[in-house]
Protein backbone atom coordinates (compact mmCIF):
# COMPACT_ATOMS: atom_id res chain seq x y z
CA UNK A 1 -5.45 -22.15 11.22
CA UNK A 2 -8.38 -21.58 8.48
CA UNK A 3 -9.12 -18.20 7.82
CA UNK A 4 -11.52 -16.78 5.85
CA UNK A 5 -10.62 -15.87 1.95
CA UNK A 6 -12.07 -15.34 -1.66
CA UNK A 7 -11.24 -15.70 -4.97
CA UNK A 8 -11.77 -14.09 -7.72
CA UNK A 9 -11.51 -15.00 -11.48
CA UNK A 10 -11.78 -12.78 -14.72
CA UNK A 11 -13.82 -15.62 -17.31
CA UNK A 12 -12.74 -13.88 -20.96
CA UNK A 13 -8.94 -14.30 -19.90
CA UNK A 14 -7.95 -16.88 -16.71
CA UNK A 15 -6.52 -14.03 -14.65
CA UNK A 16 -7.38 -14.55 -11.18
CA UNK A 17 -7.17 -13.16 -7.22
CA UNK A 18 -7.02 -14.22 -3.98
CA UNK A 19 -7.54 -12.41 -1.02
CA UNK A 20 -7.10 -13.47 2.71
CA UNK A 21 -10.54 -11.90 4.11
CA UNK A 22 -9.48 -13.04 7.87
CA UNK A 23 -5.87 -11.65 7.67
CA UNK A 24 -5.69 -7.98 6.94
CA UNK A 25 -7.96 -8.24 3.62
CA UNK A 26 -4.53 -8.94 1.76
CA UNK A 27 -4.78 -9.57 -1.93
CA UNK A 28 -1.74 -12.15 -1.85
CA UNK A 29 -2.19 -13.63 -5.33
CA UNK A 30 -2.41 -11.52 -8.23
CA UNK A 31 -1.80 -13.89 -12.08
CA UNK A 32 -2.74 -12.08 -14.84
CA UNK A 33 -2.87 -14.04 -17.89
CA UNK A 34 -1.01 -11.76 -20.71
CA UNK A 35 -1.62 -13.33 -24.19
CA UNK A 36 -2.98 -16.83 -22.63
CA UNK A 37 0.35 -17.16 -20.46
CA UNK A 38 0.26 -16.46 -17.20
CA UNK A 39 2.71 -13.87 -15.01
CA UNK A 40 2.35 -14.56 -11.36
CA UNK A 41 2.74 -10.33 -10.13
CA UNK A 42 2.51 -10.57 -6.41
CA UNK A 43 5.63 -12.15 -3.51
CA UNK A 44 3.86 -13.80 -0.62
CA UNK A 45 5.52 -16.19 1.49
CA UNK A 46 4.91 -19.80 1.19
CA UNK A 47 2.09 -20.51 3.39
CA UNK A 48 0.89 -17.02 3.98
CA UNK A 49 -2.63 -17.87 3.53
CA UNK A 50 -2.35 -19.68 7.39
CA UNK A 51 -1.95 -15.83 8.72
CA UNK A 52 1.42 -17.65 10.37
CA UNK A 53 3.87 -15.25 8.09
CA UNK A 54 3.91 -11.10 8.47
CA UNK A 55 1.42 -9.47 7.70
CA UNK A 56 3.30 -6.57 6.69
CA UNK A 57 5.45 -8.65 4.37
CA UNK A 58 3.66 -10.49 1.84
CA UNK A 59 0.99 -9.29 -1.14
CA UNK A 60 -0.52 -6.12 -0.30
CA UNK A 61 -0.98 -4.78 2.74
CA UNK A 62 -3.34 -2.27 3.80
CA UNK A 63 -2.29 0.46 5.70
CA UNK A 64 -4.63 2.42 7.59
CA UNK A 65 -5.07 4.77 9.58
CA UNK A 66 -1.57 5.64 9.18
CA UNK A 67 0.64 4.37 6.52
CA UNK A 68 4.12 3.97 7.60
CA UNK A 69 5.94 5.13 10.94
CA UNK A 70 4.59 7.26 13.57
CA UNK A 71 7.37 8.55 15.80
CA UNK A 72 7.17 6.85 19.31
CA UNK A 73 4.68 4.60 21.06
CA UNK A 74 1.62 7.55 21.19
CA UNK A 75 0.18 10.11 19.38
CA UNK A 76 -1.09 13.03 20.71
CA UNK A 77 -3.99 14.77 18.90
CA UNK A 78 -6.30 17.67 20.22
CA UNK A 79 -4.56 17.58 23.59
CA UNK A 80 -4.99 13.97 24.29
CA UNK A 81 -2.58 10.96 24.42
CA UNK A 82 -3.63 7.71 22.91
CA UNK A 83 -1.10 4.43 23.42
CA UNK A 84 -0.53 3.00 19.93
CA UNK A 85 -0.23 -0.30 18.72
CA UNK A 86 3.00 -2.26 16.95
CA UNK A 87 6.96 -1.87 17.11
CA UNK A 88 8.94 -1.27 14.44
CA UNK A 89 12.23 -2.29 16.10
CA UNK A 90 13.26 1.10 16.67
CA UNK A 91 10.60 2.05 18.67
CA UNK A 92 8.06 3.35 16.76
CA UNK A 93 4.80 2.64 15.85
CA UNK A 94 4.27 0.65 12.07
CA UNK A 95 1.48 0.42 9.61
CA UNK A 96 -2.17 0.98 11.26
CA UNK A 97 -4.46 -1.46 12.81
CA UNK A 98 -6.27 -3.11 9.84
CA UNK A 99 -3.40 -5.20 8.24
CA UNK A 100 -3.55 -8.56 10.55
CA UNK A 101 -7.27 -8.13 11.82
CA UNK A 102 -10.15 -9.65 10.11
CA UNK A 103 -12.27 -7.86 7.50
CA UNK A 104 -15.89 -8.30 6.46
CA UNK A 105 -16.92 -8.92 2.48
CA UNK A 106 -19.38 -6.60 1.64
CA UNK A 107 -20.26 -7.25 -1.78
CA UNK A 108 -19.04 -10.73 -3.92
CA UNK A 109 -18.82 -11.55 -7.48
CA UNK A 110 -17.02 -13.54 -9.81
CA UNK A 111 -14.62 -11.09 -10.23
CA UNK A 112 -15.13 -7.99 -8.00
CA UNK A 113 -15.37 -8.44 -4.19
CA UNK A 114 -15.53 -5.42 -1.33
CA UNK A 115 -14.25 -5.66 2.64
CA UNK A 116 -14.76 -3.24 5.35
CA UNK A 117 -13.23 -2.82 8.24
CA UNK A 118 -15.49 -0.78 10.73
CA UNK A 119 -12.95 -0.31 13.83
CA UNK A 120 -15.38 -0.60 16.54
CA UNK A 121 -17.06 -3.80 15.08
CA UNK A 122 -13.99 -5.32 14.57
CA UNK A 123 -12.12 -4.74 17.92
CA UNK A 124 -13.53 -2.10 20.09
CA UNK A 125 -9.60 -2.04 22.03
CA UNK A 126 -8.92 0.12 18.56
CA UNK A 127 -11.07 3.44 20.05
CA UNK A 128 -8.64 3.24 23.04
CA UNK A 129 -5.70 4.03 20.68
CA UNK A 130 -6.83 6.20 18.10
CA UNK A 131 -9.15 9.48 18.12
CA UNK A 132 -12.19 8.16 15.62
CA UNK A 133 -14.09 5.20 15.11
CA UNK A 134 -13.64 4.55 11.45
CA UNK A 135 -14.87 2.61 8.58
CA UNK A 136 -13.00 2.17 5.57
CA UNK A 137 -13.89 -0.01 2.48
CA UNK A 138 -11.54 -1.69 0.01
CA UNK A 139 -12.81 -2.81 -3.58
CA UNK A 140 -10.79 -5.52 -5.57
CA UNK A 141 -12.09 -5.86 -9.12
CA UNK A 142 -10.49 -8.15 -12.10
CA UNK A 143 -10.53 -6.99 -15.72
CA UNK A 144 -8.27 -8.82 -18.14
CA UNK A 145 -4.59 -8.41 -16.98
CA UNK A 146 -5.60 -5.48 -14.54
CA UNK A 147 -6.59 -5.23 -10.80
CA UNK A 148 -8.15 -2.59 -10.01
CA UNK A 149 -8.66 -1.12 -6.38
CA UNK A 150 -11.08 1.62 -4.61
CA UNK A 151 -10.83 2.63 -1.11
CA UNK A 152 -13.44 4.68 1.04
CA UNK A 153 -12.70 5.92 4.55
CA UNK A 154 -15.33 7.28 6.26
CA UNK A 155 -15.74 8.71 9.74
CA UNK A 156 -18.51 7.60 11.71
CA UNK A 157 -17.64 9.41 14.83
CA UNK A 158 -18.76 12.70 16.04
CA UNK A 159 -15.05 13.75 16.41
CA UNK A 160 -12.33 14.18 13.71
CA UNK A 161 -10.59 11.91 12.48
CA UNK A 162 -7.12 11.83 10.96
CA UNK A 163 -5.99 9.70 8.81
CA UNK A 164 -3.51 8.36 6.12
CA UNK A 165 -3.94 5.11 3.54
CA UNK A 166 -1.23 3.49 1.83
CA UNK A 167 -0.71 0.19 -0.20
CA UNK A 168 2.25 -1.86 -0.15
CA UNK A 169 2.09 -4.32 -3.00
CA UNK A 170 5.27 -6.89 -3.31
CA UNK A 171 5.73 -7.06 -7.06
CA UNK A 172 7.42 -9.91 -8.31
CA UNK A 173 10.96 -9.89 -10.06
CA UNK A 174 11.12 -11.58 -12.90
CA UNK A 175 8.06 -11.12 -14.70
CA UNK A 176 6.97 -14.28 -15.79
CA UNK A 177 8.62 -16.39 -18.35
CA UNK A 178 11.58 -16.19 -19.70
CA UNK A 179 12.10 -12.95 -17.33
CA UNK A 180 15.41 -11.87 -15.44
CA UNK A 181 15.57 -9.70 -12.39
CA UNK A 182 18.27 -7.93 -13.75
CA UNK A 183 16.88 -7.09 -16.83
CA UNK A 184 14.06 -5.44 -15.29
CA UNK A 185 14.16 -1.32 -15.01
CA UNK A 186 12.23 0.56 -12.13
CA UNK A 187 10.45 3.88 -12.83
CA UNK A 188 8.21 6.46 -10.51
CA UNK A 189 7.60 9.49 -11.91
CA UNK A 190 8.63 11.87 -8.36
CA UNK A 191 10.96 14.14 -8.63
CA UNK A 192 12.06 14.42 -5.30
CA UNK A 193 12.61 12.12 -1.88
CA UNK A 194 12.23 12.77 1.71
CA UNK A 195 16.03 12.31 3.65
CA UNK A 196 15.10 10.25 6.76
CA UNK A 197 16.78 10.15 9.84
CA UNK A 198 16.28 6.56 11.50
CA UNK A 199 13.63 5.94 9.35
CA UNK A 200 11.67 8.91 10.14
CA UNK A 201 11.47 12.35 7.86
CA UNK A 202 13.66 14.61 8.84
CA UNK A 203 11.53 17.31 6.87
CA UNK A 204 14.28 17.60 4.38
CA UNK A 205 13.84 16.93 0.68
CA UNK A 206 16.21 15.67 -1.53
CA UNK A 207 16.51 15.74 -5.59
CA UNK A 208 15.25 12.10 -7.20
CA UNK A 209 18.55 11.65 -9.12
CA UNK A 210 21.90 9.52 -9.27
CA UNK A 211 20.67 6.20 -6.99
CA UNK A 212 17.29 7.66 -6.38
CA UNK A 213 16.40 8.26 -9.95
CA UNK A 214 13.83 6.45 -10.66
CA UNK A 215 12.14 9.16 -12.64
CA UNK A 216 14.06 8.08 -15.59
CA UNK A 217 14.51 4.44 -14.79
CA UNK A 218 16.93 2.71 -12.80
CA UNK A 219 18.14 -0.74 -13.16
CA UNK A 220 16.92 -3.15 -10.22
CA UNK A 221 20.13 -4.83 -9.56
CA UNK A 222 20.93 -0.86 -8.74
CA UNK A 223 17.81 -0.43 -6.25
CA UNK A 224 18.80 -0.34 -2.84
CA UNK A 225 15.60 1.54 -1.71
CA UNK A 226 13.63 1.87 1.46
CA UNK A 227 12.01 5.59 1.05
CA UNK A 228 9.56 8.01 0.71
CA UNK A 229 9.10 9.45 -2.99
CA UNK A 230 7.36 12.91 -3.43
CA UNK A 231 6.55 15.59 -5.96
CA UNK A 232 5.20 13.13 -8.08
CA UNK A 233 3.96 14.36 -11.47
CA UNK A 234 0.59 13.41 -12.96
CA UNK A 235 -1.31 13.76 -16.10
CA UNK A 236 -5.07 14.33 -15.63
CA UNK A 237 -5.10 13.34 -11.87
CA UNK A 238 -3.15 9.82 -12.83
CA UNK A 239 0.34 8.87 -12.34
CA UNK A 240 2.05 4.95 -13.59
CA UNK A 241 5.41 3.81 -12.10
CA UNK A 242 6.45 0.44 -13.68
CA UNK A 243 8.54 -2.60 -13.61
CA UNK A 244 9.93 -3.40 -17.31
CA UNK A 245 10.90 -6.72 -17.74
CA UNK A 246 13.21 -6.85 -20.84
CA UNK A 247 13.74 -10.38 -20.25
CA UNK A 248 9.95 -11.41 -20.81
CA UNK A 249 9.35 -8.71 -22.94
CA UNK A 250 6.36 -7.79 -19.76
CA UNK A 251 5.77 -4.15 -18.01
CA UNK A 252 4.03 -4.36 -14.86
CA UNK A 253 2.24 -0.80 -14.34
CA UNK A 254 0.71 0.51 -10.97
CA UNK A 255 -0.93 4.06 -11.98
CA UNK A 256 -2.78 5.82 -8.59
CA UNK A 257 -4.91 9.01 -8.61
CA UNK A 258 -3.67 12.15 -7.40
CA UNK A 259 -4.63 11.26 -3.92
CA UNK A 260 -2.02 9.46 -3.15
CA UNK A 261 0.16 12.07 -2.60
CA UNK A 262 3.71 10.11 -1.83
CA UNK A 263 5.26 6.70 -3.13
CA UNK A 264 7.31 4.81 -0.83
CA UNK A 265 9.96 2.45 -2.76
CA UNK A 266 11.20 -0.80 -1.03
CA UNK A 267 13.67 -3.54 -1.68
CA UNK A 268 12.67 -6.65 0.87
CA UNK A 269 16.46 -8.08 1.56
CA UNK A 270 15.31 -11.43 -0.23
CA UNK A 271 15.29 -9.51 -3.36
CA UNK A 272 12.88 -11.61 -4.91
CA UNK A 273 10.35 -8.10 -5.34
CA UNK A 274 10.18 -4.88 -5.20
CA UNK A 275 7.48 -2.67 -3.28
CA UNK A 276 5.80 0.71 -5.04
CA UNK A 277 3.64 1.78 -2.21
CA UNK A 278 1.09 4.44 -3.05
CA UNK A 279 -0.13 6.68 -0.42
CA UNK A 280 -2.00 9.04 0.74
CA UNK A 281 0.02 10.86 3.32
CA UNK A 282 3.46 11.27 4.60
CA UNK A 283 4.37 9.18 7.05
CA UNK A 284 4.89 10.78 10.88
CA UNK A 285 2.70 13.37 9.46
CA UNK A 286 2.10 14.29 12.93
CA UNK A 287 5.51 15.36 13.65
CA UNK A 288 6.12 17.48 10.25
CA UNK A 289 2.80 19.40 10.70
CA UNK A 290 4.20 20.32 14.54
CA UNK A 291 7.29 21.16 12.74
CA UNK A 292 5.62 23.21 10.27
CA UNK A 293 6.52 21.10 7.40
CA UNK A 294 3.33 20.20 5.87
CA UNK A 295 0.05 22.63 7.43
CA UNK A 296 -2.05 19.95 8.92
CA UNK A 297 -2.46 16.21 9.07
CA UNK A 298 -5.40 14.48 6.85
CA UNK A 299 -8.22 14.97 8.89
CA UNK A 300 -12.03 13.85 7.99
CA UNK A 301 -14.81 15.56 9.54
CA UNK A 302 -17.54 13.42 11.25
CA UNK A 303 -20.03 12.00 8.56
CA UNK A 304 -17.66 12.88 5.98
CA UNK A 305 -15.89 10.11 3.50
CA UNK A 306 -12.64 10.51 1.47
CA UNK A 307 -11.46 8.24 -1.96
CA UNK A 308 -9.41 7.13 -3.52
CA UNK A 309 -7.98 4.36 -6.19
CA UNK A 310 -5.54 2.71 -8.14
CA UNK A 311 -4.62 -0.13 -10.51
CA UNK A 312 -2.05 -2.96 -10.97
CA UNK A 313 -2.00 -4.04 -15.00
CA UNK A 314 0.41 -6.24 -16.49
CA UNK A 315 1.30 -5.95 -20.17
């Protein structure tokens, strides 16, 4: 299968992009050239550009409108019941609708390209299992050894719309030449973690400290991580967690506005990455606002847009 992708290429240094257009709008090659060598940053599987491989496991996915789990198969939102898509294994609903569909580019450079995914235009099937049409547009944008990213969601419905972004980048372990894996130190700066309960919030938090420390580093070989970081501090709206690869003497840094209120931490069991997942919500935010955890889910007003952004540099 042939699907529909671009590339992207920043001329003063070599570093370069790819993004699979026709699978999810997945930037699944990210090599920044660091002082004319190049470090390959993002995991995708061998032959992910055939959309044949998961499209929740490779590069970055996008997910929208809900990043994460949703408890069940359907959500219920002002009184109605809407039937939602994927299966998590344990029954619940996974990720959003826009990470295996095709996107449309917007806007093309050499080194900046935008997709949109307006749900309606894309697969009208979507309206039948969420409560807004939406639009939301993802920049990519190459700079030297950075990658930058902006995302606008706006609601083009005459109802509400709730909503919740995330990004799941697979970073590499090593970084680059001359790297080791188990040299390389995790950080986020959150000072707290959500306990889950078969993968789900249980509306508890938890203290970031002793295996969940990342805060103040933790070695990888000692991340065995598949949760939801909060309370995460920020200087002037911005906050970096990193990869330091002592190894390679590189530090892979992913800094995200003060949008992106949570940071989900993964370890894929091949152990050949590790995923720092902005975003913007918590997941089953639906649940924890009936609970009274948080007051009320993201919701955007009709005609109204919400952004946000972040960056992947290597150093």
């Amino acid at each position: 299968m042939s699907l529909e992708q671009v590339s992207l290429l920043d001329s003063a240094t070599g570093s370069k992009a790819d993004i699979l257009v026709g699978f999810g709008f997945n930037c699944y090659r990210f090599i920044a050239m660091v002082d004319g060598r190049p470090v390959d940053a993002l995991w995708s599987a061998p032959g992910f550009e055939t959309g044949n491989e998961k499209p929740s496991h490779s590069g970055i996915p996008l997910l929208f409108p809900y990043p994460g789990r949703l408890r069940g198969q359907s959500l219920v939102f002002d009184g109605k019941t809407y039937p939602l898509e994927g299966n998590d294994g344990r029954g619940n609903a996974i990720h959003g609708f826009c990470l295996n569909r095709p996107w449309k580019v917007v806007e093309k450079s050499a080194d900046r390209v935008v997709g949109e995914f307006h749900a309606s235009q894309v697969d009208p099937a979507i309206l039948k299992h969420w409560p807004a049409d939406f639009i939301i547009s993802v920049s990519y944008e190459l700079t030297g050894s950075t990658l930058a990213s902006r995302i606008v969601v706006t609601n083009p419905d005459d109802k509400p719309l709730p909503y919740g972004f995330g990004s799941h980048p697979y970073f590499r372990v090593p970084l680059g030449a001359g790297g080791s894996a188990a040299q390389c130190r995790v950080t986020v700066p959150a000072k707290s973690y959500w306990e889950l309960v078969d993968m789900l919030p249980s509306g508890k938090k938890l203290p970031a400290s002793g295996s969940h420390g990342l805060a103040t580093g933790l070695a990888f070989p000692d991340t065995k991580l598949d949760d939801v970081f909060t309370d995460v501090e920020f200087t002037d709206h911005r906050a970096t967690a990193s990869i330091a690869d002592a190894g390679s003497g590189r530090t892979l840094e992913i800094a995200f506005d003060d949008r992106f209120t949570q940071c989900v931490v993964y370890n894929p069991p091949h152990r050949e990455a590790i995923c720092i997942e902005p975003y913007t919500c918590l997941p089953d935010q639906f649940t924890m606002t009936e609970r009274g955890i948080i007051p009320a889910p993201q919701t955007l007003a009709p005609g109204a847009k919400f952004e946000c952004a972040y960056s992947i540099r290597v150093k």
